[in-house]
C-alpha atoms as a PDB file:
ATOM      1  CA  UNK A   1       0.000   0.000   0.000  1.00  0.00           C
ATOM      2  CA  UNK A   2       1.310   3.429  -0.846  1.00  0.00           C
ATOM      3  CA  UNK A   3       2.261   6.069   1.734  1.00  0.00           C
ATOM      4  CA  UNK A   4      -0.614   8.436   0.085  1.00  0.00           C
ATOM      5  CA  UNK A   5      -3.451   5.748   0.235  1.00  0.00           C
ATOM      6  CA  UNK A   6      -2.246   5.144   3.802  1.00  0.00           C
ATOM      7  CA  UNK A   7      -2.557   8.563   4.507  1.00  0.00           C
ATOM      8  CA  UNK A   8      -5.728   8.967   2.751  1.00  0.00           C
ATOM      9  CA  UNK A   9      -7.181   5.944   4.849  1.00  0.00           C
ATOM     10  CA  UNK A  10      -5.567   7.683   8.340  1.00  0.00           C
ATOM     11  CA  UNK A  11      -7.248  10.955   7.232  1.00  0.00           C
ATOM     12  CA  UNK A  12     -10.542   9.722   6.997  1.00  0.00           C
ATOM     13  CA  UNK A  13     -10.565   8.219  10.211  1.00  0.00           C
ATOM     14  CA  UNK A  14      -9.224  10.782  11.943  1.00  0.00           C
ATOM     15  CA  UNK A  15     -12.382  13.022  10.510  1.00  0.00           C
ATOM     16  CA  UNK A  16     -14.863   9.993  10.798  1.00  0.00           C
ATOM     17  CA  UNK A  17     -13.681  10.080  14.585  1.00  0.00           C
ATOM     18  CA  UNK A  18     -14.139  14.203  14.566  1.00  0.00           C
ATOM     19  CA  UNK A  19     -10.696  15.148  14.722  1.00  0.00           C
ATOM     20  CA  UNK A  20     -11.207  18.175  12.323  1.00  0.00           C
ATOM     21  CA  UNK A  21      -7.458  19.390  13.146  1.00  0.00           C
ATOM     22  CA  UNK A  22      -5.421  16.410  12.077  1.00  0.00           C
ATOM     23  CA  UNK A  23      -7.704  15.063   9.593  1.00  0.00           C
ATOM     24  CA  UNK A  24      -7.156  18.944   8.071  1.00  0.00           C
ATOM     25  CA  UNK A  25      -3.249  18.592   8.152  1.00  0.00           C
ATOM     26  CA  UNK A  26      -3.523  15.381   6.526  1.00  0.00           C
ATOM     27  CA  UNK A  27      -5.365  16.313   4.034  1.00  0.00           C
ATOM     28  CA  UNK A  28      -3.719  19.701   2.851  1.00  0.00           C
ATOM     29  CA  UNK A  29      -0.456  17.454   2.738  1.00  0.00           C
ATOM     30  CA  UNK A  30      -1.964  14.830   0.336  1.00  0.00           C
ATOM     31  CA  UNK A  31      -3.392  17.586  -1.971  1.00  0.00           C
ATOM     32  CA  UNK A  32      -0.217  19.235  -1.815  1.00  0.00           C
ATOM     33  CA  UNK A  33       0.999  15.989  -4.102  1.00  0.00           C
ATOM     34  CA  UNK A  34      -1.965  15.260  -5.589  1.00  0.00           C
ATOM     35  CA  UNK A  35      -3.970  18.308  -6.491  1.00  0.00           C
ATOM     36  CA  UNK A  36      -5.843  17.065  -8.571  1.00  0.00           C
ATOM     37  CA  UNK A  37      -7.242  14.221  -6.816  1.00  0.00           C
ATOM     38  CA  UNK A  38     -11.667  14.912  -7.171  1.00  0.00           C
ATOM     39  CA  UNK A  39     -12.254  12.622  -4.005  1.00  0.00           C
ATOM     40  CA  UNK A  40      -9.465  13.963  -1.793  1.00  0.00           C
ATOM     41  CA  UNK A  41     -10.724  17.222  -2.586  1.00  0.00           C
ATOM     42  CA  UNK A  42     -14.327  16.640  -1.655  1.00  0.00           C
ATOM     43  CA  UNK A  43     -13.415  15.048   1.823  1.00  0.00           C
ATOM     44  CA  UNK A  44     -11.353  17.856   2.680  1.00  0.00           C
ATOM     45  CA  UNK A  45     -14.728  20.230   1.537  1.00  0.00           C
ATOM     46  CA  UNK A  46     -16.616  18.186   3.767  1.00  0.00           C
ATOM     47  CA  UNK A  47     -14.085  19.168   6.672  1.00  0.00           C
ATOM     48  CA  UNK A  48     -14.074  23.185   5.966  1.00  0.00           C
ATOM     49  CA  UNK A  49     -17.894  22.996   6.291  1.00  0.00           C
ATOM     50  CA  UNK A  50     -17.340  21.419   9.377  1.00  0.00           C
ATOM     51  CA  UNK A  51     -15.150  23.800  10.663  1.00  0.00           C
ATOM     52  CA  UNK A  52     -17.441  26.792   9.031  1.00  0.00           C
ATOM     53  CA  UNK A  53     -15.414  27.896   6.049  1.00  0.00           C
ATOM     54  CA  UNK A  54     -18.247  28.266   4.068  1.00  0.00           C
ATOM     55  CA  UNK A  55     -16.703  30.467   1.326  1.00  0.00           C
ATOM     56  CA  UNK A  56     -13.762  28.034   1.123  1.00  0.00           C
ATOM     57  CA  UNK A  57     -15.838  24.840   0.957  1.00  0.00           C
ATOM     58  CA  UNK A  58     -17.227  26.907  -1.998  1.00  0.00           C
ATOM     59  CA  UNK A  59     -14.252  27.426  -3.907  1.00  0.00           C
ATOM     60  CA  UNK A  60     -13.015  23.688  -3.567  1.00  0.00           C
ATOM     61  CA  UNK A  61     -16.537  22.237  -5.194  1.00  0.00           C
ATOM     62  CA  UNK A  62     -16.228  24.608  -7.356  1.00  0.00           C
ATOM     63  CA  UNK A  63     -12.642  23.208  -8.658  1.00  0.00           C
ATOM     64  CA  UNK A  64     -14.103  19.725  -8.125  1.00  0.00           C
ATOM     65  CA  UNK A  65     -17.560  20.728 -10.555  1.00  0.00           C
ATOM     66  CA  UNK A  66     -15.154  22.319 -13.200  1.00  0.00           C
ATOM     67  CA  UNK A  67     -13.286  18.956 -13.524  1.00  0.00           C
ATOM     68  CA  UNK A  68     -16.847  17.540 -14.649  1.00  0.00           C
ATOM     69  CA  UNK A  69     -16.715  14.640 -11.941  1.00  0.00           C
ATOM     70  CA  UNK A  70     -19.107  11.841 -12.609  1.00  0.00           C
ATOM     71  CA  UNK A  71     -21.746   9.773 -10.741  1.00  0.00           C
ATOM     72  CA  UNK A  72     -22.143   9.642  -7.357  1.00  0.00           C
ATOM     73  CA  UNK A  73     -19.457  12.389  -7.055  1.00  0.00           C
ATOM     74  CA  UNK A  74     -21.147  14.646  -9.243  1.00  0.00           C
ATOM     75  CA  UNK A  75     -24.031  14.521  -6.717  1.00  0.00           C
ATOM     76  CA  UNK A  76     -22.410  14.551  -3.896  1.00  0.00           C
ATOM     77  CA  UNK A  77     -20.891  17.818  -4.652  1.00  0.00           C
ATOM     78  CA  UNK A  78     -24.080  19.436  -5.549  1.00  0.00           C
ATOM     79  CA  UNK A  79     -26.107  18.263  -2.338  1.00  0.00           C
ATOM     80  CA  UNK A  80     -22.867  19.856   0.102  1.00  0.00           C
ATOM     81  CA  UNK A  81     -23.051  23.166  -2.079  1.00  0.00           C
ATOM     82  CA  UNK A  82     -26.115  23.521  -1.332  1.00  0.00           C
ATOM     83  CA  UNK A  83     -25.920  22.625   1.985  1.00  0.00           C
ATOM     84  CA  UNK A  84     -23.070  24.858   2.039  1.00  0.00           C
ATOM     85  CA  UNK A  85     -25.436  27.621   0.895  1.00  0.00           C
ATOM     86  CA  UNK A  86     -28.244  26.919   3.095  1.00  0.00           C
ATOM     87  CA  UNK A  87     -25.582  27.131   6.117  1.00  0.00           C
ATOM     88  CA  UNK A  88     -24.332  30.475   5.437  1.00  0.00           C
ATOM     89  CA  UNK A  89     -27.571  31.981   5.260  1.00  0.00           C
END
């Protein structure tokens, strides 16, 4: 197993178990290598709504939506935009 799917894996727990701080530094590490990575970036949108950075979990569907994801992706990131939306209001 590679030392980015490991981290991936330790990432999500870490946020599955609510700890929004090391799940976050995880995750900015891993997209610092793999930037392009559509579900990396959607877990780590899930996290900044969590921490109420609406305007940055925003700008990271965006980048996600512009890379025309497919499937259950796709939906996913249109349900948390809107949620996103619905939170900030």
């Amino acid at each position: 197993m590679s030392t980015n799917t490991e981290n991936l894996e330790k990432a999500l727990l870490l946020h599955q178990n609510n700890n929004l701080k090391e799940a976050e530094i995880l995750y900015k590490d891993l997209l610092e290598n793999d930037s392009e990575n559509l579900n990396l970036m959607y877990f780590y949108s899930l996290l900044l709504l969590q921490t109420s950075r609406g305007n940055d979990t925003i700008g990271y569907l965006k980048k996600i939506l512009e890379r025309n994801p497919e499937g259950q992706l796709l939906i996913d990131c249109y349900n948390l935009l809107g949620e996103t939306y619905l939170n900030q209001n």
